[in-house]
C-alpha atoms as a PDB file:
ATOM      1  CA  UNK A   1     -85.258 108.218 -12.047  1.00  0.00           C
ATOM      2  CA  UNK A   2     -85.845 105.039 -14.199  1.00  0.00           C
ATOM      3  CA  UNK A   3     -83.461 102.034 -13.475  1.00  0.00           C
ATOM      4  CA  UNK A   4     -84.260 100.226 -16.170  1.00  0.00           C
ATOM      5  CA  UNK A   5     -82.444  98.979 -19.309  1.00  0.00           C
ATOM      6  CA  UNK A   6     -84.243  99.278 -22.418  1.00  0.00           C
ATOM      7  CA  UNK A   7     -84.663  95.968 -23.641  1.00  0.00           C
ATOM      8  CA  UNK A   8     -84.929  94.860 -27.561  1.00  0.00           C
ATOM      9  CA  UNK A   9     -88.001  92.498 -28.366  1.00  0.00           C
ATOM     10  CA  UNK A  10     -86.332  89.649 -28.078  1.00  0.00           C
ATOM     11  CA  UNK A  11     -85.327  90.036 -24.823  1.00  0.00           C
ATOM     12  CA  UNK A  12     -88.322  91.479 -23.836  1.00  0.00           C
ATOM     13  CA  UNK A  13     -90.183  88.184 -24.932  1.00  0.00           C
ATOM     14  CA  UNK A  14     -87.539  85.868 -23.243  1.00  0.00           C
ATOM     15  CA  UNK A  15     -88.025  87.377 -19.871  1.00  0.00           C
ATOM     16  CA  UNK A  16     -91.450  88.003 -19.793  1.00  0.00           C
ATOM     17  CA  UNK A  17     -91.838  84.355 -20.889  1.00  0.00           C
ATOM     18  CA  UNK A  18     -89.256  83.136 -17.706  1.00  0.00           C
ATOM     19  CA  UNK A  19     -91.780  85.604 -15.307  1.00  0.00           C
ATOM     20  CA  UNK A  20     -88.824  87.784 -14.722  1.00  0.00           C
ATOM     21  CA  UNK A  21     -88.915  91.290 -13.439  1.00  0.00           C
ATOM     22  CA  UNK A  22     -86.846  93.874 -15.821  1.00  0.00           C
ATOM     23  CA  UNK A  23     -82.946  93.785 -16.178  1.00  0.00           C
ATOM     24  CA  UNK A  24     -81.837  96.654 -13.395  1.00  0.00           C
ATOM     25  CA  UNK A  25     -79.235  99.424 -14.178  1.00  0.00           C
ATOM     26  CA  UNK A  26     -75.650  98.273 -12.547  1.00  0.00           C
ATOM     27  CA  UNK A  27     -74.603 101.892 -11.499  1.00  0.00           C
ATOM     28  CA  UNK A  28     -70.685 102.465 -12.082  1.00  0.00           C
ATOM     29  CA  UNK A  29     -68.619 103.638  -9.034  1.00  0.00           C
ATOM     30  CA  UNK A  30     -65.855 106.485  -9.886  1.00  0.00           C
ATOM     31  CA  UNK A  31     -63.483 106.513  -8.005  1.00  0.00           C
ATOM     32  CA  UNK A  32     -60.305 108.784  -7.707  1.00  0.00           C
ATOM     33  CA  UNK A  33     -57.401 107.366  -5.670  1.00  0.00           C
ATOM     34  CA  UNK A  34     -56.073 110.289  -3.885  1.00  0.00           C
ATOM     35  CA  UNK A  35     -52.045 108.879  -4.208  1.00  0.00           C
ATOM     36  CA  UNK A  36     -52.684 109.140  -7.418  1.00  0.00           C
ATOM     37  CA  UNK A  37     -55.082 111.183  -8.830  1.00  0.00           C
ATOM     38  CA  UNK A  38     -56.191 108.708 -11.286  1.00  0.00           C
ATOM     39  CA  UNK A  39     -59.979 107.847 -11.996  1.00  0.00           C
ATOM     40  CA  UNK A  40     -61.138 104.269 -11.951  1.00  0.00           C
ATOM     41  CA  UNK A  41     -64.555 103.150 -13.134  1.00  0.00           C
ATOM     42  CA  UNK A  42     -65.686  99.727 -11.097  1.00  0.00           C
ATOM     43  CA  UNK A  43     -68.477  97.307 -10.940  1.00  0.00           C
ATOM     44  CA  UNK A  44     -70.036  95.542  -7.810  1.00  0.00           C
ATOM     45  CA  UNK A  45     -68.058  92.839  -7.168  1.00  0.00           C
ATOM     46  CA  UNK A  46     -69.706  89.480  -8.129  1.00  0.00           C
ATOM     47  CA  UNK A  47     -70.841  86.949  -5.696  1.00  0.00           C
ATOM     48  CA  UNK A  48     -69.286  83.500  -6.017  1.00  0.00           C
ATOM     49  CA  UNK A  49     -71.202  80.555  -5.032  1.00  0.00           C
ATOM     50  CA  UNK A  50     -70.305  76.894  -4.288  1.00  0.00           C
ATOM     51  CA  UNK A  51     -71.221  73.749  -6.211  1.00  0.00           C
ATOM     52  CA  UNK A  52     -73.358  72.481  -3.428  1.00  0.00           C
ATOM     53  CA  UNK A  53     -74.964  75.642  -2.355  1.00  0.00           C
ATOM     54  CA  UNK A  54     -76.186  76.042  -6.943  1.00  0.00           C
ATOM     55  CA  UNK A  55     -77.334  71.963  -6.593  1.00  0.00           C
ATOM     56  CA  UNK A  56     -79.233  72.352  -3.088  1.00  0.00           C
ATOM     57  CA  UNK A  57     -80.968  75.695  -4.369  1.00  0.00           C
ATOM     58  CA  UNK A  58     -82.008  73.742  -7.632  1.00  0.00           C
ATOM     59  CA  UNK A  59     -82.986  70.791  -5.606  1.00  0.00           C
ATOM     60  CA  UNK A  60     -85.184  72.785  -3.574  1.00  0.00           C
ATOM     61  CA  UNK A  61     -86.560  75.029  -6.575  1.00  0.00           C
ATOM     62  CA  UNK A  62     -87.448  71.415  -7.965  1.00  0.00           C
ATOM     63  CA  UNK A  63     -89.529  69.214  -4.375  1.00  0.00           C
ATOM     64  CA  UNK A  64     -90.757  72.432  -2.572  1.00  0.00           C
ATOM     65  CA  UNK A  65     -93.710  72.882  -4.533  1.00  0.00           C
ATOM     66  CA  UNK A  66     -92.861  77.124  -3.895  1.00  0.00           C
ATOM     67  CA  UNK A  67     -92.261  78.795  -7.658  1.00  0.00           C
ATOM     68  CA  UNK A  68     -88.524  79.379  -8.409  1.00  0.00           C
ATOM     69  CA  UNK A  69     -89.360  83.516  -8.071  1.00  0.00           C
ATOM     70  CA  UNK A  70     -90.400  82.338  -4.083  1.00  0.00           C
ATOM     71  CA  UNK A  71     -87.366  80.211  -3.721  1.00  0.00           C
ATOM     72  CA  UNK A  72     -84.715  82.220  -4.795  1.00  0.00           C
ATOM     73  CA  UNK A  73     -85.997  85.599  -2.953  1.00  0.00           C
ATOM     74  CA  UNK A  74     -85.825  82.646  -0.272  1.00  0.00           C
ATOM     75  CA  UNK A  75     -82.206  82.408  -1.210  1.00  0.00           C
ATOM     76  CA  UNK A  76     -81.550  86.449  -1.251  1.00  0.00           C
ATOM     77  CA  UNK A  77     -80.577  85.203  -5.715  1.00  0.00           C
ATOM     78  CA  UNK A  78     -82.207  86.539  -8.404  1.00  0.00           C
ATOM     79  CA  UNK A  79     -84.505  84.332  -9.984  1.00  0.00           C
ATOM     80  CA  UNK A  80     -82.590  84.800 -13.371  1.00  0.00           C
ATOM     81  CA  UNK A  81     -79.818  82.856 -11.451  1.00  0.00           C
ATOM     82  CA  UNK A  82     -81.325  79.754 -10.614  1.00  0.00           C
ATOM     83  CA  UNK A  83     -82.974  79.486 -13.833  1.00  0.00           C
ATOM     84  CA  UNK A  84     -79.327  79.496 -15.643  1.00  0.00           C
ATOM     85  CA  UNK A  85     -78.378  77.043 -12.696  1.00  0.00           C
ATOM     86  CA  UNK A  86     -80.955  74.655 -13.376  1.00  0.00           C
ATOM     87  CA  UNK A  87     -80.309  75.208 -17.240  1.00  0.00           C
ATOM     88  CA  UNK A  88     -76.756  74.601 -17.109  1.00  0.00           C
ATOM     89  CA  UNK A  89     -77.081  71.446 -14.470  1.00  0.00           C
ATOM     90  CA  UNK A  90     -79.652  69.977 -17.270  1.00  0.00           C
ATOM     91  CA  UNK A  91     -77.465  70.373 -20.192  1.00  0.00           C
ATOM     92  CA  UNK A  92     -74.116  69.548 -18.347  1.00  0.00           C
ATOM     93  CA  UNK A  93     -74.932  66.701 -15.331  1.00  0.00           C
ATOM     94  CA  UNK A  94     -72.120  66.409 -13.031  1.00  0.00           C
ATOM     95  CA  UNK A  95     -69.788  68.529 -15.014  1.00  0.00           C
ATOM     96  CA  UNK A  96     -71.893  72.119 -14.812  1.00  0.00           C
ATOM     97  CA  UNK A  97     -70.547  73.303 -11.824  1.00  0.00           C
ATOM     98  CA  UNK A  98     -66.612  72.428 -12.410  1.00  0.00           C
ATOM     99  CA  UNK A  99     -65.635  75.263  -9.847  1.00  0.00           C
ATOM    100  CA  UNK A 100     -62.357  77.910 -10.560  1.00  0.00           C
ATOM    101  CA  UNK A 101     -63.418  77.991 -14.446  1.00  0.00           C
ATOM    102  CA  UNK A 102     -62.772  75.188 -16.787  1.00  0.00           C
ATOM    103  CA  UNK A 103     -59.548  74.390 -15.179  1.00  0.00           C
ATOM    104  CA  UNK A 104     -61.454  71.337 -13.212  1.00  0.00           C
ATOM    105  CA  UNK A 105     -61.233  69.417 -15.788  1.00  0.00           C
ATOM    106  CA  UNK A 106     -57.771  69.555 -17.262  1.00  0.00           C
ATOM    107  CA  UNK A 107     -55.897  66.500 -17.507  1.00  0.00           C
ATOM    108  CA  UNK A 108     -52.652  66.269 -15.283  1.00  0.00           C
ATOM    109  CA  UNK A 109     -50.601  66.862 -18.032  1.00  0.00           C
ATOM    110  CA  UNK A 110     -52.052  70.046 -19.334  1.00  0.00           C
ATOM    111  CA  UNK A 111     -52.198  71.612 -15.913  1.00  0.00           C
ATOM    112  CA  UNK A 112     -48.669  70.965 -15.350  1.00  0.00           C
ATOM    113  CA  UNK A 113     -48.090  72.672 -18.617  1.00  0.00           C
ATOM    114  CA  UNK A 114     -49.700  75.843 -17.343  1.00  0.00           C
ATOM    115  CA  UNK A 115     -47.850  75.611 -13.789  1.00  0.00           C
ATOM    116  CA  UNK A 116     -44.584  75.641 -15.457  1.00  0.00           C
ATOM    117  CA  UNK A 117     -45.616  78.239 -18.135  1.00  0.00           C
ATOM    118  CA  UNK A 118     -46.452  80.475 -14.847  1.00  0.00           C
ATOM    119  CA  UNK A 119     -43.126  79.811 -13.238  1.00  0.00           C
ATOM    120  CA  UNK A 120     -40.570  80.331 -16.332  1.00  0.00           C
ATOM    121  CA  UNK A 121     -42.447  83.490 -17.089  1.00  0.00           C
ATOM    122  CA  UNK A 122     -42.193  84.871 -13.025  1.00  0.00           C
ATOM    123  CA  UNK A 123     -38.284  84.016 -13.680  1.00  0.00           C
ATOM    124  CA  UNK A 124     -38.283  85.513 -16.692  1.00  0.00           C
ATOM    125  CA  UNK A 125     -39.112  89.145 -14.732  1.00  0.00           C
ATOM    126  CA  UNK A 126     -37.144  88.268 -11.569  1.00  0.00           C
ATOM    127  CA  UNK A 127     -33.723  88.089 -14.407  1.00  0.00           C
ATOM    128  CA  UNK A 128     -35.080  91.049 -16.260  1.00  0.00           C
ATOM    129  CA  UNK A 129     -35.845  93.187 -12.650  1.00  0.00           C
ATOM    130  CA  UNK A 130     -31.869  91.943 -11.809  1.00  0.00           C
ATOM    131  CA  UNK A 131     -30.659  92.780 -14.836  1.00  0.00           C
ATOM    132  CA  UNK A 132     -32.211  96.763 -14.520  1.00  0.00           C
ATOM    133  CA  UNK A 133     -30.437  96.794 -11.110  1.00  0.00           C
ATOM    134  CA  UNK A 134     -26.676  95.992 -12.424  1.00  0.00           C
ATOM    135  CA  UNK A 135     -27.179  98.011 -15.049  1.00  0.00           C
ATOM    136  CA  UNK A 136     -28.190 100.940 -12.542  1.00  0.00           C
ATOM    137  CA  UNK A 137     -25.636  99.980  -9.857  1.00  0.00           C
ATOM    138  CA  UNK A 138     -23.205 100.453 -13.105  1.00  0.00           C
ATOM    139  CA  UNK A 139     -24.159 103.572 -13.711  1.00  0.00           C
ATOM    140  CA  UNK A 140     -23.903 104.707 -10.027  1.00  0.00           C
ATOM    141  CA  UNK A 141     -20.344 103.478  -9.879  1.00  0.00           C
ATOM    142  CA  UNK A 142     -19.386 104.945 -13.100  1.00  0.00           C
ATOM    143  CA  UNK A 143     -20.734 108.619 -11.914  1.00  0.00           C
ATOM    144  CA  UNK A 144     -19.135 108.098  -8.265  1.00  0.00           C
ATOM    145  CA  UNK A 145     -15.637 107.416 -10.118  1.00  0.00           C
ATOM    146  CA  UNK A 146     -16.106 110.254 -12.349  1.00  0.00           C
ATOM    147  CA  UNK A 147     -17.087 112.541  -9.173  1.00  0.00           C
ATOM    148  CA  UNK A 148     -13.963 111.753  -7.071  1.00  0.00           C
ATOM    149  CA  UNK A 149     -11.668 111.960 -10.087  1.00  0.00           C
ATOM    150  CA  UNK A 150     -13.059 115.234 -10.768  1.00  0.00           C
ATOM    151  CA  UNK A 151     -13.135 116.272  -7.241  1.00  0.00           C
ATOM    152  CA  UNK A 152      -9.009 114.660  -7.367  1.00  0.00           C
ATOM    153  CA  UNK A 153      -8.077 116.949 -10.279  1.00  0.00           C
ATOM    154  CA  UNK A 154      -9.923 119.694  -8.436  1.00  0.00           C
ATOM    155  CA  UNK A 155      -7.386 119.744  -5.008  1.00  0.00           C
ATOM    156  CA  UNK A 156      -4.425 118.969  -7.172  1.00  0.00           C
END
């Protein structure tokens, strides 16, 4: 069975020219929830990895003399990895890592902003879930009245 993508030239060139190994398939998982019934494609989920653990795997890809391929098999990462690590800390500095997406570096104000967006929109569905329920407690009293004054008329 072959597990490997088939790769355009340019891609072809740009990993054989970082000494990587071809891109590997990502099998899809099906999977039917039996409450359900419903099928549900997934992925693998992705490993997250902390600022200083990406910094002290580039430092040591950098002073230990061992090629990155060695050092990051050292690491249990794919090579691939560390090279977009070490990219991304040359381009960027201090700010490559910012952690939880680009939300590190949002002024107070702005974050704020987004807090209180969150909240008025999880009151916004707690009023429209209460408003559902009156109007379905209504309708419950309405066909409980008509039901005893039907069941009134009935006796009488």
């Amino acid at each position: 069975m072959k597990d490997t993508v088939p790769l355009n030239e340019f891609e072809k060139k740009q990993r054989g020219q970082a000494g990587l190994p071809p891109k590997k398939w990502t099998p899809e998982i099906s999977v039917e929830y039996q409450d359900t019934g419903v099928s549900v494609m997934e992925r693998r989920s992705k490993k997250k990895y902390s600022t200083e653990f990406k910094v002290e795997a580039i430092r040591l890809s950098n002073e230990s003399g061992k090629p990155i391929t060695q050092v990051a098999r050292d690491l249990n990462i794919t090579p691939y990895l560390l090279y977009r690590w070490r990219d991304q800390l040359h381009k960027e500095g201090a700010k490559a890592f910012p952690g939880n997406g680009s939300k590190a570096n949002l002024d107070p104000e702005t974050t704020e902003l987004q807090r209180l967006r969150r909240e008025n929109k999880r009151l916004q569905e707690e009023r429209d879930i209460l408003k559902k329920t009156i109007v379905f407690f209504a309708a419950e009293e309405a066909k409980n009245s008509n039901a005893s004054e039907n069941s009134k008329d009935n006796t009488q």
